[in-house]
PDB file of N, CA and C in Angstrom:
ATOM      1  N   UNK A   1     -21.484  12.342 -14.270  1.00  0.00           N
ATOM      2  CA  UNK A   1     -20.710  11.167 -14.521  1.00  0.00           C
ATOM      3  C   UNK A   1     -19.696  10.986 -13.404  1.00  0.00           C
ATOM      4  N   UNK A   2     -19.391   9.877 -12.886  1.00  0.00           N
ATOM      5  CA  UNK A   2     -18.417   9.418 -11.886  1.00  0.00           C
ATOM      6  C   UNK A   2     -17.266   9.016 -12.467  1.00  0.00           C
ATOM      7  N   UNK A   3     -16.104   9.367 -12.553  1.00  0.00           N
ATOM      8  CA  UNK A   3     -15.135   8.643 -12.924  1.00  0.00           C
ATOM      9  C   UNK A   3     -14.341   7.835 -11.895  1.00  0.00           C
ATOM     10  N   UNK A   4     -13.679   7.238 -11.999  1.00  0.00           N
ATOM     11  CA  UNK A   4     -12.910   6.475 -10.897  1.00  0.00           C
ATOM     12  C   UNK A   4     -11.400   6.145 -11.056  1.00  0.00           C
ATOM     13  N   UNK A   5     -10.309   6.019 -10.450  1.00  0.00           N
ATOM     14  CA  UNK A   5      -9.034   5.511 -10.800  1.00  0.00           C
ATOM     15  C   UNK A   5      -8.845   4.278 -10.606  1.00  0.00           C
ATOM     16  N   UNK A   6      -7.696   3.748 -11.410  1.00  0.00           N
ATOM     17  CA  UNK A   6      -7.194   2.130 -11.639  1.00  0.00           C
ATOM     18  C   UNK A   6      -6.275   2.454 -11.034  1.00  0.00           C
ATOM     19  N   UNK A   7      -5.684   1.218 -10.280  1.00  0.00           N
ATOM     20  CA  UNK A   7      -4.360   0.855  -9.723  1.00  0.00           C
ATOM     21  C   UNK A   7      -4.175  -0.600 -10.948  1.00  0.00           C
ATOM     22  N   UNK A   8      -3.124  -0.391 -11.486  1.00  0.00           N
ATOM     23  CA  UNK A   8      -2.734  -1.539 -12.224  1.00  0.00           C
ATOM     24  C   UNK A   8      -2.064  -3.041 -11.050  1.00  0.00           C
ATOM     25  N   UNK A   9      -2.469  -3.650 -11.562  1.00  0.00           N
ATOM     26  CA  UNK A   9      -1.653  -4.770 -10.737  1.00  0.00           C
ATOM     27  C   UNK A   9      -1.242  -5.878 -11.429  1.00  0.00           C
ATOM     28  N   UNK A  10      -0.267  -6.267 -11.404  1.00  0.00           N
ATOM     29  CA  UNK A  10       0.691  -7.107 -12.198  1.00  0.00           C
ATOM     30  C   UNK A  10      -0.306  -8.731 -12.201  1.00  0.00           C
ATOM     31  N   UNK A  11      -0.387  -9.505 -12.981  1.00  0.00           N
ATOM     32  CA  UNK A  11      -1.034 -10.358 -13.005  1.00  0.00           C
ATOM     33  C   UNK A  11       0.008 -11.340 -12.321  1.00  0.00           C
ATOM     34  N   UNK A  12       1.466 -11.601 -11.963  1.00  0.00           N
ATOM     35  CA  UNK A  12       2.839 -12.380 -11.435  1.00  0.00           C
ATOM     36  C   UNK A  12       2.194 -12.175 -10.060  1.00  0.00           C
ATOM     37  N   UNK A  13       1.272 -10.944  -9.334  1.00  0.00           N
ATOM     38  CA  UNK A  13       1.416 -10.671  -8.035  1.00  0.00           C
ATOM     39  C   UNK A  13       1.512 -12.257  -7.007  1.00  0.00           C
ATOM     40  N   UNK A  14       0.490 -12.659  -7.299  1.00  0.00           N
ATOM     41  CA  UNK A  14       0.945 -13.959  -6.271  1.00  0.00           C
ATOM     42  C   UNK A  14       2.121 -15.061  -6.630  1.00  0.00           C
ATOM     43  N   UNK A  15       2.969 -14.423  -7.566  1.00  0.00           N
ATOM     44  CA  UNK A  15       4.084 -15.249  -7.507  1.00  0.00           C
ATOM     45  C   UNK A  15       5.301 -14.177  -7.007  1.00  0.00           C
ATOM     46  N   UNK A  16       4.918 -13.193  -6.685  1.00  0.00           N
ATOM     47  CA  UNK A  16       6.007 -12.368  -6.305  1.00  0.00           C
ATOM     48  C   UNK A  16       6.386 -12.889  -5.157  1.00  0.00           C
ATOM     49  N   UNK A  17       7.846 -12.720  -4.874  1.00  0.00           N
ATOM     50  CA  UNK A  17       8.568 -13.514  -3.493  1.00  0.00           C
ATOM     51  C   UNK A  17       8.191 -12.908  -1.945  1.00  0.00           C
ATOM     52  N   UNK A  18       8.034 -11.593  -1.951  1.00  0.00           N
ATOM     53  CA  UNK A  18       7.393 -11.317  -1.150  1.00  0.00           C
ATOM     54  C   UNK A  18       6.140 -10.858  -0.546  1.00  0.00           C
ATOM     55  N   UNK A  19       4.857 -11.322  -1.382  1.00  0.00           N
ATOM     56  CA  UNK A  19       4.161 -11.242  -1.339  1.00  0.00           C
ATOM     57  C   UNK A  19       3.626 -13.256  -0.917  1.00  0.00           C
ATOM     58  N   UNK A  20       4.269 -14.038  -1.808  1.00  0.00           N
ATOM     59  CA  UNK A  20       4.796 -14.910  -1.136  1.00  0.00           C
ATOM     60  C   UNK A  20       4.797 -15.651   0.290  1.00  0.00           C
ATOM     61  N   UNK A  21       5.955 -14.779   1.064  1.00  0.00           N
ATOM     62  CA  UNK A  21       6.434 -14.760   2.384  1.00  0.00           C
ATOM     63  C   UNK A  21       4.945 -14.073   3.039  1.00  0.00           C
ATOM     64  N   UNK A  22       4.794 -13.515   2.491  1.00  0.00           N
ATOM     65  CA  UNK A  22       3.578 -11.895   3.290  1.00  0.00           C
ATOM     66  C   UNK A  22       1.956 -13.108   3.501  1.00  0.00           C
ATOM     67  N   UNK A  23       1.913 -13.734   2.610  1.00  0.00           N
ATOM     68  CA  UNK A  23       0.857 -15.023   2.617  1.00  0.00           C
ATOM     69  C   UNK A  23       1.098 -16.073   3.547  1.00  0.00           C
ATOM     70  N   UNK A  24       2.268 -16.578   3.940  1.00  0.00           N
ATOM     71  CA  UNK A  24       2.766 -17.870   4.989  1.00  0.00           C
ATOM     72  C   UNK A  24       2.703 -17.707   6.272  1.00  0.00           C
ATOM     73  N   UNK A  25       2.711 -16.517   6.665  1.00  0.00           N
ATOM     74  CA  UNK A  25       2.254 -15.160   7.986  1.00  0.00           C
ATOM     75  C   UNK A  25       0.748 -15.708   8.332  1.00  0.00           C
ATOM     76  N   UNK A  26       1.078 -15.567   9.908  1.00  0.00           N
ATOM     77  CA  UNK A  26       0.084 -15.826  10.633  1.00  0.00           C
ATOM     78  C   UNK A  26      -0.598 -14.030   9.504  1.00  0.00           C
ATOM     79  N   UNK A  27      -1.704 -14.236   9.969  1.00  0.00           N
ATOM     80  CA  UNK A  27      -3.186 -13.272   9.084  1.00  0.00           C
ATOM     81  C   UNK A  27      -2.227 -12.728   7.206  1.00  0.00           C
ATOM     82  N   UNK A  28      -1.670 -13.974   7.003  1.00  0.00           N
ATOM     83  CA  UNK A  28      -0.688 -13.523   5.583  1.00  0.00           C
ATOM     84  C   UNK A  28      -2.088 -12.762   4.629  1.00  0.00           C
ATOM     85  N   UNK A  29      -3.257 -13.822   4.488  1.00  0.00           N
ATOM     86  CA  UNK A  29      -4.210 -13.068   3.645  1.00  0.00           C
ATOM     87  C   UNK A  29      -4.347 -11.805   3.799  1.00  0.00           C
ATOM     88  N   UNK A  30      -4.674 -11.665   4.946  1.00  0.00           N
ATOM     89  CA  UNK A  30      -5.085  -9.892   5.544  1.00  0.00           C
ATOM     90  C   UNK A  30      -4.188  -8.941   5.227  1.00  0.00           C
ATOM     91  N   UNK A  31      -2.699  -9.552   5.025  1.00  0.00           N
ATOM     92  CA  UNK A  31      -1.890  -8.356   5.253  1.00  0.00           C
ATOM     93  C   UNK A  31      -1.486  -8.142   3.319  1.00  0.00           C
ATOM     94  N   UNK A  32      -2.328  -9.140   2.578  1.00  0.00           N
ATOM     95  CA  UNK A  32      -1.850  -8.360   1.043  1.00  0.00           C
ATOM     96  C   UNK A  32      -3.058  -8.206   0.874  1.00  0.00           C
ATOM     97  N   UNK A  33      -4.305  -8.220   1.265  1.00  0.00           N
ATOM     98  CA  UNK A  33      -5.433  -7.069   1.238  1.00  0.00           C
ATOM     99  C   UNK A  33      -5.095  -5.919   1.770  1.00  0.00           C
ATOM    100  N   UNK A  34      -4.865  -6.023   2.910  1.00  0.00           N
ATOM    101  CA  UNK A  34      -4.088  -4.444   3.034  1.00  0.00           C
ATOM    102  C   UNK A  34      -3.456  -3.868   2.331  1.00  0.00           C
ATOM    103  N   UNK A  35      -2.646  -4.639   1.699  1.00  0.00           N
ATOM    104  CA  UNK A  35      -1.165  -4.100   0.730  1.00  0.00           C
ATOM    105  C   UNK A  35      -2.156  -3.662  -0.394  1.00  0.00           C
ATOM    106  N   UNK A  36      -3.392  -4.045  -1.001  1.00  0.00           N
ATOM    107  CA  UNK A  36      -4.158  -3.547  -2.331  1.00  0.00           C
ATOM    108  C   UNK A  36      -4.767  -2.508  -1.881  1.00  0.00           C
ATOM    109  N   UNK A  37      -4.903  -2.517  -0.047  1.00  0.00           N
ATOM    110  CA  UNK A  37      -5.802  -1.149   0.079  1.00  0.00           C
ATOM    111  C   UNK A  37      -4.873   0.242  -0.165  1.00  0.00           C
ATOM    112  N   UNK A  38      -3.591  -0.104   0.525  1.00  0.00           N
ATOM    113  CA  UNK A  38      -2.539   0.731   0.397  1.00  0.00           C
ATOM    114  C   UNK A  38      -2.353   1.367  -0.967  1.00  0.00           C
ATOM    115  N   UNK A  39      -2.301   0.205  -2.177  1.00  0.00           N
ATOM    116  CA  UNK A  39      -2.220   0.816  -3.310  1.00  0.00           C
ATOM    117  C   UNK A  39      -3.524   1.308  -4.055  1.00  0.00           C
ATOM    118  N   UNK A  40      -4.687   1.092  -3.207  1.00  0.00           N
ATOM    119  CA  UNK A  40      -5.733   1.995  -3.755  1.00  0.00           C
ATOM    120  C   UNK A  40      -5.531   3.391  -3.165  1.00  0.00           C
ATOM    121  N   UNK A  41      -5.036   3.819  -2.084  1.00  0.00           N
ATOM    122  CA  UNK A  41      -5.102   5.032  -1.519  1.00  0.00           C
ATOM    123  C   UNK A  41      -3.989   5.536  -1.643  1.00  0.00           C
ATOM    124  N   UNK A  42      -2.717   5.080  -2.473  1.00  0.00           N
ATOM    125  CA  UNK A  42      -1.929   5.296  -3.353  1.00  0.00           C
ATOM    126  C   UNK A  42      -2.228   6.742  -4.421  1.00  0.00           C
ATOM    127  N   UNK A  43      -3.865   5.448  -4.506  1.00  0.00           N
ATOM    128  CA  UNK A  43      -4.028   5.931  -6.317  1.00  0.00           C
ATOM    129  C   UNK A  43      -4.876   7.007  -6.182  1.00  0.00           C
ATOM    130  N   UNK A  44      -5.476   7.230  -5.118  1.00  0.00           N
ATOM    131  CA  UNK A  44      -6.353   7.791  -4.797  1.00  0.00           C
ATOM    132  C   UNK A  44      -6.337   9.242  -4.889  1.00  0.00           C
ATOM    133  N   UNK A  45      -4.770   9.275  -3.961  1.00  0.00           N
ATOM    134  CA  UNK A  45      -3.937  10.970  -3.666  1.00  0.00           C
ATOM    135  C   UNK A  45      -3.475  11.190  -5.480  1.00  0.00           C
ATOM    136  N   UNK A  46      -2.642  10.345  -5.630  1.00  0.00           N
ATOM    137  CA  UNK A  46      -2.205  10.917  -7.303  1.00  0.00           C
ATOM    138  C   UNK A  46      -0.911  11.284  -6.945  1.00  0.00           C
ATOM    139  N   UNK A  47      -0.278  10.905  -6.554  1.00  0.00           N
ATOM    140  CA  UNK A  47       0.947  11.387  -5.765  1.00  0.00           C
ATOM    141  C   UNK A  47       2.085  10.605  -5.650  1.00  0.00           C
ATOM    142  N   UNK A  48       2.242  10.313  -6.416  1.00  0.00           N
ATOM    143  CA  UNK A  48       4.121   9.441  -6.520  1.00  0.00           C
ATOM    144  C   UNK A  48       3.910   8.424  -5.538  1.00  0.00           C
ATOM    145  N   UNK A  49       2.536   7.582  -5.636  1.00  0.00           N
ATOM    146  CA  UNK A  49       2.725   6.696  -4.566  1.00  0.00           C
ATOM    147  C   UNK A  49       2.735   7.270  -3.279  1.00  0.00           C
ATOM    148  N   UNK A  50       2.609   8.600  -2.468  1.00  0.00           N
ATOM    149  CA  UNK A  50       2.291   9.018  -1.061  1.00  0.00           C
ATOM    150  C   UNK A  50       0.809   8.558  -0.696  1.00  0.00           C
ATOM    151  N   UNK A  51       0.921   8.178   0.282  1.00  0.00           N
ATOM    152  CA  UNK A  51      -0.548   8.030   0.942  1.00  0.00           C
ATOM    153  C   UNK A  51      -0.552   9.175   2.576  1.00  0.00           C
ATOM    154  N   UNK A  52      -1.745   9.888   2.000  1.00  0.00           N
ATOM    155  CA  UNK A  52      -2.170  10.962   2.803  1.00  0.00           C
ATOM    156  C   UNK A  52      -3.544  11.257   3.265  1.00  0.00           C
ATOM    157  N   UNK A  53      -3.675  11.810   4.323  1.00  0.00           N
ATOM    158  CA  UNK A  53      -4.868  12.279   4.469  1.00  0.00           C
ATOM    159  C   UNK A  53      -5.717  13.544   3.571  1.00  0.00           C
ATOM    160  N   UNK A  54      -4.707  14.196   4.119  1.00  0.00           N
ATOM    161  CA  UNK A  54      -4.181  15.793   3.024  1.00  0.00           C
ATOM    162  C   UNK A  54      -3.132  15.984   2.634  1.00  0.00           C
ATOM    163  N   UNK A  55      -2.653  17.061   1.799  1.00  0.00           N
ATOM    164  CA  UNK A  55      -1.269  17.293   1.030  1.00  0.00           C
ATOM    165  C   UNK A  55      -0.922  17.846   2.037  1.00  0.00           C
ATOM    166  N   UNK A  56      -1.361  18.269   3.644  1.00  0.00           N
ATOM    167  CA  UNK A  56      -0.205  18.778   4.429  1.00  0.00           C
ATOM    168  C   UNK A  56      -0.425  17.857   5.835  1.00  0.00           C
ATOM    169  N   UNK A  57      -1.148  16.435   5.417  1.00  0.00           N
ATOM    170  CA  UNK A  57      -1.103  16.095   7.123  1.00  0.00           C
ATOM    171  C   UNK A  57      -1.564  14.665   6.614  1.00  0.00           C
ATOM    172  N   UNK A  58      -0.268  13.969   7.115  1.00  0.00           N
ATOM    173  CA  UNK A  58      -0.439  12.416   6.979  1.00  0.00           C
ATOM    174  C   UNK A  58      -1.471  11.564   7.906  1.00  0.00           C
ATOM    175  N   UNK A  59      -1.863  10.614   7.414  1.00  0.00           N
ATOM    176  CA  UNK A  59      -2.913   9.615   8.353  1.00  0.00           C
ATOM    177  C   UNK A  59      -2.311   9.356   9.373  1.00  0.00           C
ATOM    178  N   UNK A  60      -3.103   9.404  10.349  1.00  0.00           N
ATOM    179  CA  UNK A  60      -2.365   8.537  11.854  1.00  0.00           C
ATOM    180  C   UNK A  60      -2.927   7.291  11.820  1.00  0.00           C
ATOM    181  N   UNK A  61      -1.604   6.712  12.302  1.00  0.00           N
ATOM    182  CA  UNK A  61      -2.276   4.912  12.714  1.00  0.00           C
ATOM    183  C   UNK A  61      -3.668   4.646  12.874  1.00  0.00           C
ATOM    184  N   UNK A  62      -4.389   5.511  13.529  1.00  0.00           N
ATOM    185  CA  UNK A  62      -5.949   5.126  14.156  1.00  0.00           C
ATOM    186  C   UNK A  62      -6.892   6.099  12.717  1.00  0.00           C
ATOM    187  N   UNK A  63      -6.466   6.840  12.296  1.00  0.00           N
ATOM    188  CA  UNK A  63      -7.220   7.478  11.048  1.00  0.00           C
ATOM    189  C   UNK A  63      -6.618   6.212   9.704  1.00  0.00           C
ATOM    190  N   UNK A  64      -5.700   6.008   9.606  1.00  0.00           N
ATOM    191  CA  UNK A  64      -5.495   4.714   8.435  1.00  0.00           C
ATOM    192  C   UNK A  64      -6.201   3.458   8.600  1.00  0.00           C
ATOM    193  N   UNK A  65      -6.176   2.896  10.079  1.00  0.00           N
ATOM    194  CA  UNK A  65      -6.989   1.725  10.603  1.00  0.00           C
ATOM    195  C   UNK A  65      -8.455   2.008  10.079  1.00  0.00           C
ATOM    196  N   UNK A  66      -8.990   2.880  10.751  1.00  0.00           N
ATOM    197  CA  UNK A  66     -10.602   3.546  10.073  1.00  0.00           C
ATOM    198  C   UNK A  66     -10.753   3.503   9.030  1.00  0.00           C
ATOM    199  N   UNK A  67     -10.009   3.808   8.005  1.00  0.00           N
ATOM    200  CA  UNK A  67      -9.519   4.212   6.849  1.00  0.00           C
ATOM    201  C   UNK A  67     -10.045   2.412   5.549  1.00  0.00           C
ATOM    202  N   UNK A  68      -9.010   1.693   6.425  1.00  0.00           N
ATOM    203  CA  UNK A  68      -9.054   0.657   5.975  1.00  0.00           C
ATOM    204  C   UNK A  68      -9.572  -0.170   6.615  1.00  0.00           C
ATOM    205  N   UNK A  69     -10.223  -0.274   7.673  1.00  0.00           N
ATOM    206  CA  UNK A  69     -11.354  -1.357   8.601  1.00  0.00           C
ATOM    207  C   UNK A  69     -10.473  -2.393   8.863  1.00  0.00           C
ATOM    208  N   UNK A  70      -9.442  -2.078   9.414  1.00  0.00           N
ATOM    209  CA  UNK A  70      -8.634  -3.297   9.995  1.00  0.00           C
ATOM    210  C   UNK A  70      -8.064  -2.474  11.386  1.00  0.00           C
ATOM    211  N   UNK A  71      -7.762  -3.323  12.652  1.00  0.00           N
ATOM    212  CA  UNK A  71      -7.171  -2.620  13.770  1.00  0.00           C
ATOM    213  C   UNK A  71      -6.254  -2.073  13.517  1.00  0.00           C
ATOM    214  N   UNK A  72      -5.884  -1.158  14.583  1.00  0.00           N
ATOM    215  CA  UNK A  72      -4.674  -0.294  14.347  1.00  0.00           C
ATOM    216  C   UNK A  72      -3.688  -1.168  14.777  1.00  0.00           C
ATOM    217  N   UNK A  73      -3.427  -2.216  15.827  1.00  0.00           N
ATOM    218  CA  UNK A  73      -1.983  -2.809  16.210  1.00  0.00           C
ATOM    219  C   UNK A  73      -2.091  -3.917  14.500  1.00  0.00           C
ATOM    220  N   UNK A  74      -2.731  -4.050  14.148  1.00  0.00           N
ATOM    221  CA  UNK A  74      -2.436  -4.997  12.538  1.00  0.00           C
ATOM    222  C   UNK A  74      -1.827  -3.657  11.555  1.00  0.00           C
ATOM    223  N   UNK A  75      -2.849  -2.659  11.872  1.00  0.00           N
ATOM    224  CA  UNK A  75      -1.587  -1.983  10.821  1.00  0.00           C
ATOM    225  C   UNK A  75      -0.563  -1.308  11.173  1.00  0.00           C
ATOM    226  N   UNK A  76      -0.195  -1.131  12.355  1.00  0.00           N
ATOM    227  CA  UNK A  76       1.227  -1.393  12.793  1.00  0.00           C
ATOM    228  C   UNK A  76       2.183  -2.571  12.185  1.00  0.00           C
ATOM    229  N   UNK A  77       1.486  -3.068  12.787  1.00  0.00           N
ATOM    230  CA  UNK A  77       2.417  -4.760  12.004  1.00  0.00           C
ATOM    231  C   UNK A  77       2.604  -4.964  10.659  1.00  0.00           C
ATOM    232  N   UNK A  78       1.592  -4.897   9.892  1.00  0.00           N
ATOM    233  CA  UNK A  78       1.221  -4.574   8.328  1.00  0.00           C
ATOM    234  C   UNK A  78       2.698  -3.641   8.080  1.00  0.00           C
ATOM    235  N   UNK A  79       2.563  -2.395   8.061  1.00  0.00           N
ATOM    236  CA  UNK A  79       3.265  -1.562   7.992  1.00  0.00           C
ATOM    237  C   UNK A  79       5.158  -1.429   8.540  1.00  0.00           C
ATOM    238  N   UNK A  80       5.133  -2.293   9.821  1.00  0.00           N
ATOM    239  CA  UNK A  80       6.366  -2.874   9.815  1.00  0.00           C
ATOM    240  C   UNK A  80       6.631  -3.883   8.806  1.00  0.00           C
ATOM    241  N   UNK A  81       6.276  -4.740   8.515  1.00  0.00           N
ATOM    242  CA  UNK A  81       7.069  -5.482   7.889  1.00  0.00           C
ATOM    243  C   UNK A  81       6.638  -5.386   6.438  1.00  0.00           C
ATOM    244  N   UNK A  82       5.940  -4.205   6.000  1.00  0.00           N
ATOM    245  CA  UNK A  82       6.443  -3.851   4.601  1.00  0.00           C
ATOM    246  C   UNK A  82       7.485  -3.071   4.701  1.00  0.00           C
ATOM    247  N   UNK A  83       7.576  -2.472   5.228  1.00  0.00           N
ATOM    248  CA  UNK A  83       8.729  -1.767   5.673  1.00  0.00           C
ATOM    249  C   UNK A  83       9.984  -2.350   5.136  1.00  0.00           C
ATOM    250  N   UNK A  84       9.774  -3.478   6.461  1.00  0.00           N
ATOM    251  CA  UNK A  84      11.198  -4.375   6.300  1.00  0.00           C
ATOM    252  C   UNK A  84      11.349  -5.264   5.001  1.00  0.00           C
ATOM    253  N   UNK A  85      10.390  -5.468   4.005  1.00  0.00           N
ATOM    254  CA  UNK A  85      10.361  -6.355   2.609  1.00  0.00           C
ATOM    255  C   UNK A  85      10.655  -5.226   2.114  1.00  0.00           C
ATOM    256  N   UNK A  86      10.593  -3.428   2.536  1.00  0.00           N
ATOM    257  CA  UNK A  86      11.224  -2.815   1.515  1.00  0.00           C
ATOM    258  C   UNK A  86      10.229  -2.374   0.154  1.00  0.00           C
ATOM    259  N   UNK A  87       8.964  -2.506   0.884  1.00  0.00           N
ATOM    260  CA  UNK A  87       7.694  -2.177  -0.153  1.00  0.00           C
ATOM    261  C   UNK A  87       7.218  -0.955   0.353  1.00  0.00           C
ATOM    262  N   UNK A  88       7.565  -0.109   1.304  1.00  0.00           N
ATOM    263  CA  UNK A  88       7.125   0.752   1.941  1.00  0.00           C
ATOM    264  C   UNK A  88       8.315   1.395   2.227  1.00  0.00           C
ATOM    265  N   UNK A  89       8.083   3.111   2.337  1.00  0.00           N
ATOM    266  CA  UNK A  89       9.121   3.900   3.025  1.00  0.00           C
ATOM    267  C   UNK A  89       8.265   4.883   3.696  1.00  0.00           C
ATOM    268  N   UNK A  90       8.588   4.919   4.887  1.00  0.00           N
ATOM    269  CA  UNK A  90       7.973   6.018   5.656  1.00  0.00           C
ATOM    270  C   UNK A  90       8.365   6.684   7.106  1.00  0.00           C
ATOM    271  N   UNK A  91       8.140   7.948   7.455  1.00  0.00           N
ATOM    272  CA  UNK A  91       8.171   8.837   8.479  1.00  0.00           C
ATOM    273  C   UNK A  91       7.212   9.219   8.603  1.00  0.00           C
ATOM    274  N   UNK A  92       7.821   9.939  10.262  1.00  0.00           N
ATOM    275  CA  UNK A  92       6.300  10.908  10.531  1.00  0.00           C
ATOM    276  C   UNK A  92       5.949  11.648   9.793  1.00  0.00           C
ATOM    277  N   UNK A  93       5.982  11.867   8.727  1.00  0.00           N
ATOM    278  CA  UNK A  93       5.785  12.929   7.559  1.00  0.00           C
ATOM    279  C   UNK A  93       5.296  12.051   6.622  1.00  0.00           C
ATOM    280  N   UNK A  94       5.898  11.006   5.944  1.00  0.00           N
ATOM    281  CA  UNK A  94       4.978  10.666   4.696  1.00  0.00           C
ATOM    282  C   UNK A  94       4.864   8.968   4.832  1.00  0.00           C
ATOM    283  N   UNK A  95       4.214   8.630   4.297  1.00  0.00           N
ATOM    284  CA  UNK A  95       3.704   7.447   3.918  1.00  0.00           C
ATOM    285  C   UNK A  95       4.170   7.047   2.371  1.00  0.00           C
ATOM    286  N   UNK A  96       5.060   6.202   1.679  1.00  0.00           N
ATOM    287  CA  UNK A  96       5.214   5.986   0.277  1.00  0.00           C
ATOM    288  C   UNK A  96       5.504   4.715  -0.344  1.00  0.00           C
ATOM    289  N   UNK A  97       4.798   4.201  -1.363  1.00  0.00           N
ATOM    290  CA  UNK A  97       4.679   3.052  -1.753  1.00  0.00           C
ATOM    291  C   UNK A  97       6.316   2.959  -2.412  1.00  0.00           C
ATOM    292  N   UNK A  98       7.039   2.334  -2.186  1.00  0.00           N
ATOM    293  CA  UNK A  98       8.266   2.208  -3.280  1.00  0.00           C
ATOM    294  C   UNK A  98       7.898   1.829  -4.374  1.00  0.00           C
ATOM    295  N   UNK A  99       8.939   2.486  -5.258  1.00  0.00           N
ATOM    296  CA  UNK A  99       8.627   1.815  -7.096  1.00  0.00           C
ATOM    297  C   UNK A  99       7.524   2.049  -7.473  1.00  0.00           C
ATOM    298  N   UNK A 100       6.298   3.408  -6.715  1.00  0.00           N
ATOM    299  CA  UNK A 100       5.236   3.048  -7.435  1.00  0.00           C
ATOM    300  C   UNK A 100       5.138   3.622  -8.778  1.00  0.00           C
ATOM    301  N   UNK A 101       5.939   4.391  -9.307  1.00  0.00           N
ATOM    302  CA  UNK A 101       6.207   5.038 -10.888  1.00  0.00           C
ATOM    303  C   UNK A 101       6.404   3.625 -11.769  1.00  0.00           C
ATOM    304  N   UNK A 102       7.021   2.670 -11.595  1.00  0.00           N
ATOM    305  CA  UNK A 102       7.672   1.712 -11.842  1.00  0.00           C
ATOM    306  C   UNK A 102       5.908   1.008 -12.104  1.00  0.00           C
ATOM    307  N   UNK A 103       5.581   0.408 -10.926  1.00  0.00           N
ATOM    308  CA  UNK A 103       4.420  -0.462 -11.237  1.00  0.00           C
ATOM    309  C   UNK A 103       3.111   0.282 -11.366  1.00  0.00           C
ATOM    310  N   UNK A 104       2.757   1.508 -11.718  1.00  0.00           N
ATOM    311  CA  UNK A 104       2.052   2.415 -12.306  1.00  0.00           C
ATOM    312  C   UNK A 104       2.278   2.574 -13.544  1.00  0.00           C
ATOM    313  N   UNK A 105       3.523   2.215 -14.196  1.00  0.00           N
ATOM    314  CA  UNK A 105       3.849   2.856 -15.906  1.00  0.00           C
ATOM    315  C   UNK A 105       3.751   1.739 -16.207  1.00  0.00           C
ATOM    316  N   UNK A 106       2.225   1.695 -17.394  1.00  0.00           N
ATOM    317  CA  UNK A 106       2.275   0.632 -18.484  1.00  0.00           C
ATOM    318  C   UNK A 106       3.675   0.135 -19.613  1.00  0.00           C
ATOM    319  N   UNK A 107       4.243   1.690 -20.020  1.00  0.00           N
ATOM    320  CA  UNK A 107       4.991   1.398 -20.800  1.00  0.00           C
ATOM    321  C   UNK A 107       6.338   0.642 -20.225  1.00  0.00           C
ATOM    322  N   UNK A 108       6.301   0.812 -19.030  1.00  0.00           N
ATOM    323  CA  UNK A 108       7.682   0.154 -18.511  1.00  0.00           C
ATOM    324  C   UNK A 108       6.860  -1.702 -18.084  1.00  0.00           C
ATOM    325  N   UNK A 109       6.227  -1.936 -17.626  1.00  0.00           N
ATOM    326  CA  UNK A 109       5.478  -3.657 -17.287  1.00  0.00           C
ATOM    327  C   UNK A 109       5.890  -3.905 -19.239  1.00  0.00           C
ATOM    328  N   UNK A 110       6.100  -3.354 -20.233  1.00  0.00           N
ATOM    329  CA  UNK A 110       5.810  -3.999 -21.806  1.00  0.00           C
ATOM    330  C   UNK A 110       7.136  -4.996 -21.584  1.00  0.00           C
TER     331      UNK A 110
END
């Protein structure tokens, strides 16, 4: 048997404000497909929202690009300006979705 994981996603998403802004962007589509790939590989690790390669060695730009079939200077860009909306926190060390406890817990979306 295969099992598989859910990423919940808020049904408001395209009214969220910055997701919004993230759509009016030259390649806006591309960059909140990215943002769902992000939170699939989120869901993937199991991990407070970290996105990793392994539990001791984060993706590099050109292993995340592969990763997600988009160039690496887009997910540069991608990745800056989640950054800067504050949907993303990251170093050379980790990769982390903000709030993802928050929009992962059913009982808290009631």
């Amino acid at each position: 048997m295969n099992f598989h994981n859910f990423v919940q996603l808020d049904t408001e998403l395209f009214n969220n404000r910055k997701i919004k802004l993230l759509r009016k962007m030259p390649e806006g589509e591309s960059l909140v497909l990215f943002w769902v790939h992000l939170l699939c590989l989120a869901e993937r690790t199991q991990d407070d929202g970290r996105i990793y390669l392994t539990g001791l060695r984060p993706y590099t730009m050109n292993e995340l690009a592969s990763e997600t079939e988009y160039p690496a200077e887009f997910v540069q860009k991608a990745l800056d300006q989640f950054e800067e909306f504050e949907m993303i926190e990251r170093s050379e060390e980790e990769l982390n979705i903000k709030n993802w406890r928050f929009y992962q817990n059913i009982s808290e979306l009631d």
